[in-house]
Protein backbone atom coordinates (compact mmCIF):
# COMPACT_ATOMS: atom_id res chain seq x y z
CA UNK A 1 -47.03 -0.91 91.07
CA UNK A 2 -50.07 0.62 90.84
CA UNK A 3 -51.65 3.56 92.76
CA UNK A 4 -55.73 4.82 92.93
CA UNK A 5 -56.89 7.92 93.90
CA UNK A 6 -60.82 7.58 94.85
CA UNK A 7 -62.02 11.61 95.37
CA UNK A 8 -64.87 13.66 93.88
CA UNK A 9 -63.11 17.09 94.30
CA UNK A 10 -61.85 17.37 90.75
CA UNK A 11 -59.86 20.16 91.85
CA UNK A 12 -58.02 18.61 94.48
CA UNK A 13 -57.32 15.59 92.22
CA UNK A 14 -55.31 17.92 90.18
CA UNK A 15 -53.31 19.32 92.85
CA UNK A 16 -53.38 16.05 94.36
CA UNK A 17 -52.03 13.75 91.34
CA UNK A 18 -48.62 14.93 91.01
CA UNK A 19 -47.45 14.59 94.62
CA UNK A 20 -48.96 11.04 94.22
CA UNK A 21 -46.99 10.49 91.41
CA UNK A 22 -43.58 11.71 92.95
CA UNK A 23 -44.10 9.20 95.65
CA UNK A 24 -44.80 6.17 92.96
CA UNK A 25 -41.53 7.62 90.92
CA UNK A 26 -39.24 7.78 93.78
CA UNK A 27 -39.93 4.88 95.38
CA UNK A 28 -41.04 2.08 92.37
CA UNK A 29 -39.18 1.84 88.84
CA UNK A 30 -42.74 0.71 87.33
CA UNK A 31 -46.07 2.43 88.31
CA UNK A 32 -49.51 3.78 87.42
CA UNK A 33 -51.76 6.36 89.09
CA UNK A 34 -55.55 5.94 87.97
CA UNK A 35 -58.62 8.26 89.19
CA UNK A 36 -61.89 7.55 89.90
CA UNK A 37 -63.81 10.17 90.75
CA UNK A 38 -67.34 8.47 90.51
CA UNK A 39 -69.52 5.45 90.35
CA UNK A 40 -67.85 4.15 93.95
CA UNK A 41 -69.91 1.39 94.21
CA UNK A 42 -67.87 -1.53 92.37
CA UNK A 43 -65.16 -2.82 94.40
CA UNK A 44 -63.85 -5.63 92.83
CA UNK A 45 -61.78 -3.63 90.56
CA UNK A 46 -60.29 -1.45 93.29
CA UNK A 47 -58.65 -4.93 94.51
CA UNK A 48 -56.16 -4.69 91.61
CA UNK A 49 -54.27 -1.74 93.11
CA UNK A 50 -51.22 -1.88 95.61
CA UNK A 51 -51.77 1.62 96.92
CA UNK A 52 -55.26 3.37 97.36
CA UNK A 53 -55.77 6.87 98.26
CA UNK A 54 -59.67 7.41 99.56
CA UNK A 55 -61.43 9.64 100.30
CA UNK A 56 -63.97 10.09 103.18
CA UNK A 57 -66.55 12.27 101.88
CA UNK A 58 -67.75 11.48 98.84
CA UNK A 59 -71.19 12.39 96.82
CA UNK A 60 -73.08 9.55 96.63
CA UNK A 61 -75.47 8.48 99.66
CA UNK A 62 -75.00 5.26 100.04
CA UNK A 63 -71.07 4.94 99.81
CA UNK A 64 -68.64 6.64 101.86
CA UNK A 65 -64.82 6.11 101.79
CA UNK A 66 -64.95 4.64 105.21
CA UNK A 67 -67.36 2.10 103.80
CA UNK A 68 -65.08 0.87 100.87
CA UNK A 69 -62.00 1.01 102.96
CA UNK A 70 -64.15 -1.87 105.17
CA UNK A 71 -64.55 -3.56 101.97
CA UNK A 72 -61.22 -3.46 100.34
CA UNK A 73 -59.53 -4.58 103.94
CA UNK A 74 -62.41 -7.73 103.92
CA UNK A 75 -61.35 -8.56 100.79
CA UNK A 76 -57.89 -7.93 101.15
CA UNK A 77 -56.45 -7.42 105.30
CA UNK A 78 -52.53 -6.46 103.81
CA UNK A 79 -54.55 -3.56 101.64
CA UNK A 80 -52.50 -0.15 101.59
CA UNK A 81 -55.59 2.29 102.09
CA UNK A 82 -54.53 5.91 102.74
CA UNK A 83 -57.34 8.47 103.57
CA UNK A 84 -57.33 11.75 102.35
CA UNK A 85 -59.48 14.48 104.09
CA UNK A 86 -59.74 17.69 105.53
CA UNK A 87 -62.11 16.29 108.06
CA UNK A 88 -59.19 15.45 111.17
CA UNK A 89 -61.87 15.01 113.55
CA UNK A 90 -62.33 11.18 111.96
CA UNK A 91 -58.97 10.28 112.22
CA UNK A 92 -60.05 7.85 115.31
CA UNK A 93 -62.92 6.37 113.09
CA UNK A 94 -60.56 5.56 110.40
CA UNK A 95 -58.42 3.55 112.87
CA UNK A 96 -61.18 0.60 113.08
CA UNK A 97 -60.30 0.03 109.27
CA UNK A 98 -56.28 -0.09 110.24
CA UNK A 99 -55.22 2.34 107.27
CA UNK A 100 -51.89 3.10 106.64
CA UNK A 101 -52.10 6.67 106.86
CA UNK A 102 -53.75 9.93 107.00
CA UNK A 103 -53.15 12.61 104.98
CA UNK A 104 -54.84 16.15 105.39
CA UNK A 105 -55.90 17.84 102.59
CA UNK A 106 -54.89 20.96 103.95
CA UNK A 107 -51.15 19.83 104.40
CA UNK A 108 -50.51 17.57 101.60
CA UNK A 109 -46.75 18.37 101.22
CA UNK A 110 -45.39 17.67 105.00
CA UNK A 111 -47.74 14.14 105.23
CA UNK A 112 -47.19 13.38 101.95
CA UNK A 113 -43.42 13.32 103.14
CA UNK A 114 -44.20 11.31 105.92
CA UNK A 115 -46.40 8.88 103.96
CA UNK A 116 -43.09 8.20 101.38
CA UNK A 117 -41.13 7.18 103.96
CA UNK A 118 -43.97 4.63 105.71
CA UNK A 119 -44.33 3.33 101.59
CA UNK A 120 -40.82 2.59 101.01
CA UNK A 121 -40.49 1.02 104.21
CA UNK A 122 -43.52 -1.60 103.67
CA UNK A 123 -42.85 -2.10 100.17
CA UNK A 124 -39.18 -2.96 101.07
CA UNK A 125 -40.40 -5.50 103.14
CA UNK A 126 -42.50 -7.03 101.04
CA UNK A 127 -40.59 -7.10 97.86
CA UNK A 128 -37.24 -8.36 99.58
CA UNK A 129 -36.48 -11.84 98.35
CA UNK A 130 -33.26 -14.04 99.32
CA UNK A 131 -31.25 -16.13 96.80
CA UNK A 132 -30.57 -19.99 97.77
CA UNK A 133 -29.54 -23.10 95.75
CA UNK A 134 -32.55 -25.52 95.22
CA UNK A 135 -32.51 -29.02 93.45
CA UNK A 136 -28.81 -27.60 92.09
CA UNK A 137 -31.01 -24.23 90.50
CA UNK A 138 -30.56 -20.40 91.87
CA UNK A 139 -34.05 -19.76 93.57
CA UNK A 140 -35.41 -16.75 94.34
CA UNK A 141 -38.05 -16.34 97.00
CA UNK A 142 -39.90 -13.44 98.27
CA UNK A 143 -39.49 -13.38 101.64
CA UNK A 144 -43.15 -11.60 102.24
CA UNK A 145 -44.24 -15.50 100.93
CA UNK A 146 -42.34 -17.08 104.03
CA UNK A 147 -44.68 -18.50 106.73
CA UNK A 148 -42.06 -19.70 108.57
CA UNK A 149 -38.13 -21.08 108.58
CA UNK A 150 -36.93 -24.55 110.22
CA UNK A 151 -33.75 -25.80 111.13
CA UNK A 152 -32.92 -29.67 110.16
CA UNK A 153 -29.75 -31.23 111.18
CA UNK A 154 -27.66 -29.53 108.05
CA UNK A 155 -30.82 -28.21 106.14
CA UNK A 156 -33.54 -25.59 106.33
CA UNK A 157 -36.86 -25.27 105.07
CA UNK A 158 -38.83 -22.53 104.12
CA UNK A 159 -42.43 -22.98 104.45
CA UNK A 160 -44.84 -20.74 102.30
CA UNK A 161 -48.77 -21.31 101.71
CA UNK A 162 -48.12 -23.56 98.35
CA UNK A 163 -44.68 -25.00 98.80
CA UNK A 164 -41.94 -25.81 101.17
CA UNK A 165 -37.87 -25.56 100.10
CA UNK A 166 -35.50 -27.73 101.48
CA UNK A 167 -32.06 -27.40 101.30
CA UNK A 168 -28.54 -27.16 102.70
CA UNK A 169 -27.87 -23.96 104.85
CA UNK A 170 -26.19 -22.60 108.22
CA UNK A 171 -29.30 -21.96 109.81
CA UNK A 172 -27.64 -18.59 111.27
CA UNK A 173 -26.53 -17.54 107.50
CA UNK A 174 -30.13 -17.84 106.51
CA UNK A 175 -31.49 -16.01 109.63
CA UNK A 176 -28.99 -12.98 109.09
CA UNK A 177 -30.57 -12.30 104.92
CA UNK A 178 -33.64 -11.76 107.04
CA UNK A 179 -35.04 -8.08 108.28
CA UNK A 180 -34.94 -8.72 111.85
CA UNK A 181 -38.08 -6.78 112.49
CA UNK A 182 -39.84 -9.29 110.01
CA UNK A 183 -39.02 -12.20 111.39
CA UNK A 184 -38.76 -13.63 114.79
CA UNK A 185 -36.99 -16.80 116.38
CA UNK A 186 -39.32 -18.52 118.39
CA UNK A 187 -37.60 -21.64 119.07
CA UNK A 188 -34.21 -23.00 118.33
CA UNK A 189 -35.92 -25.27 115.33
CA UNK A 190 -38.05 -22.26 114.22
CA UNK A 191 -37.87 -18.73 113.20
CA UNK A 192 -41.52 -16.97 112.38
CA UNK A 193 -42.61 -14.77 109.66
CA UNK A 194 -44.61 -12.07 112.29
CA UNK A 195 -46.94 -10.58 109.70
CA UNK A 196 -48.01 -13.98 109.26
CA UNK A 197 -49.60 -14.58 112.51
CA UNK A 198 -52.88 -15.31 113.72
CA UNK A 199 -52.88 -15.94 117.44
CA UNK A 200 -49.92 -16.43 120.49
CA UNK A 201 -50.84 -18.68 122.93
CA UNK A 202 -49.62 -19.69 126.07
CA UNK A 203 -47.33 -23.22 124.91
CA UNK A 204 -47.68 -22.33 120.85
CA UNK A 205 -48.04 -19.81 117.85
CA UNK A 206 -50.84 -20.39 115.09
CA UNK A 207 -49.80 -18.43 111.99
CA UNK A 208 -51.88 -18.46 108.26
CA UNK A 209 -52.46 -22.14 107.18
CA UNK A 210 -53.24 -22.93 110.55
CA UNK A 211 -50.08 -24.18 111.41
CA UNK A 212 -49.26 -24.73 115.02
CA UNK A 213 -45.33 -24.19 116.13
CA UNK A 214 -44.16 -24.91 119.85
CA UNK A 215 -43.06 -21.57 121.48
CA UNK A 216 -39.77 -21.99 123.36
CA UNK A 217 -39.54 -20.40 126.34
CA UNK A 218 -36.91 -18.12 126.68
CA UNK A 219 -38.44 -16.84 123.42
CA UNK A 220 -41.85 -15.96 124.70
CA UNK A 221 -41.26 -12.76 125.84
CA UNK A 222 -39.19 -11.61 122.47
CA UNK A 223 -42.22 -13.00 120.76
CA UNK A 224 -44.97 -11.12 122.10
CA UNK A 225 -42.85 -7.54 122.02
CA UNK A 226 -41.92 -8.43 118.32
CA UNK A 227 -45.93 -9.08 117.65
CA UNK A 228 -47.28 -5.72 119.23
CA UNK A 229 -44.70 -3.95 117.51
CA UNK A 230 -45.89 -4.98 114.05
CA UNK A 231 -49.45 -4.56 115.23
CA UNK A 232 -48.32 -0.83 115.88
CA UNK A 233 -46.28 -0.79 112.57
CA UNK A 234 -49.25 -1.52 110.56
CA UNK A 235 -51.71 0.58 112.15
């Protein structure tokens, strides 16, 4: 896993880096911390990091950290972007970029606390994977790759972007290795990755591929609640 601290206050890095680095120890078994405290113009490289600690103020005149967060979440919408500023009075700005948290210079150790907990609990969720017997093979699967899970007759399918896996399942048995707040039933054929949607209309769901799934409805209303909540999760 691997962590980025973007800040120009070379002593704040130093204070900063080890409370970044008890975060990455207690929570990954594998991780880096890198620093870049100038030339903030190249972004491609920042899209190789998991985690990236920015921040807002920094000494060049054309790029602020509000700027490359825009980029990075382009680029990359599931980005983990964490500002880091004294500055409180942007907080609200920052929100139009959908970071995952805000940490105030001036109180690292309490929102640093915070900010382990909200880490753990999104890495957890995308790093869980289920176990299932495919073409007479174990199979792993992260379950992050799930678009969505279908019932036939005696079998199930995952769907992901690249593949689909077929094979024989209780559809309930499946349903239970999933984190309920992940994944949502929205038909008795169908159960929905959430993070994976697009749009909820009034008859259907459109989720990434563009595929369109028939809403049942005494599921509707479990749907949308289940949506707004991850919208407020990821904010």
């Amino acid at each position: 896993m691997k962590a980025l601290i973007i800040d120009d206050d070379e002593f704040f890095i130093k204070q900063f880096v080890p409370q970044v680095e008890l975060l990455m120890q207690t929570t990954f078994k594998e991780y880096t911390v890198d620093i870049i405290n100038e030339n903030f113009t190249s972004i491609k490289q920042l899209l190789d990091y998991d985690i990236i600690f920015l921040d807002i103020d920094l000494s060049n005149e054309y790029v602020n950290g509000l700027r490359i967060a825009t980029n990075i979440k382009e680029r990359n919408e599931n980005a983990v972007v964490i500002f880091v500023s004294n500055r409180v009075g942007l907080v609200h700005r920052t929100l139009a970029v959908q970071p995952t948290y805000f940490i105030r210079k001036n109180n690292i150790l309490k929102d640093m606390e915070v900010l382990t907990i909200i880490i753990k609990k999104i890495f957890k969720r995308r790093l869980d994977t289920i176990l299932f017997e495919y073409k007479g093979r174990k199979t792993s699967l992260k379950v992050s790759e799930i678009i969505y899970a279908e019932s036939l007759g005696h079998n199930v399918i995952l769907h992901t972007i690249n593949n689909t896996y077929e094979f024989r399942s209780n559809f309930q048995s499946l349903l239970n290795k999933f984190d309920h707040v992940k994944f949502t039933r929205i038909h008795k054929s169908y159960v929905i990755n959430i993070n994976k949607v697009l749009e909820i209309r009034k008859n259907d769901i459109c989720l990434e591929g563009n595929i369109i799934l028939p809403i049942g409805r005494k599921y509707k209303a479990t749907v949308l609640d289940d949506y707004k909540e991850s919208l407020l999760y990821d904010i």
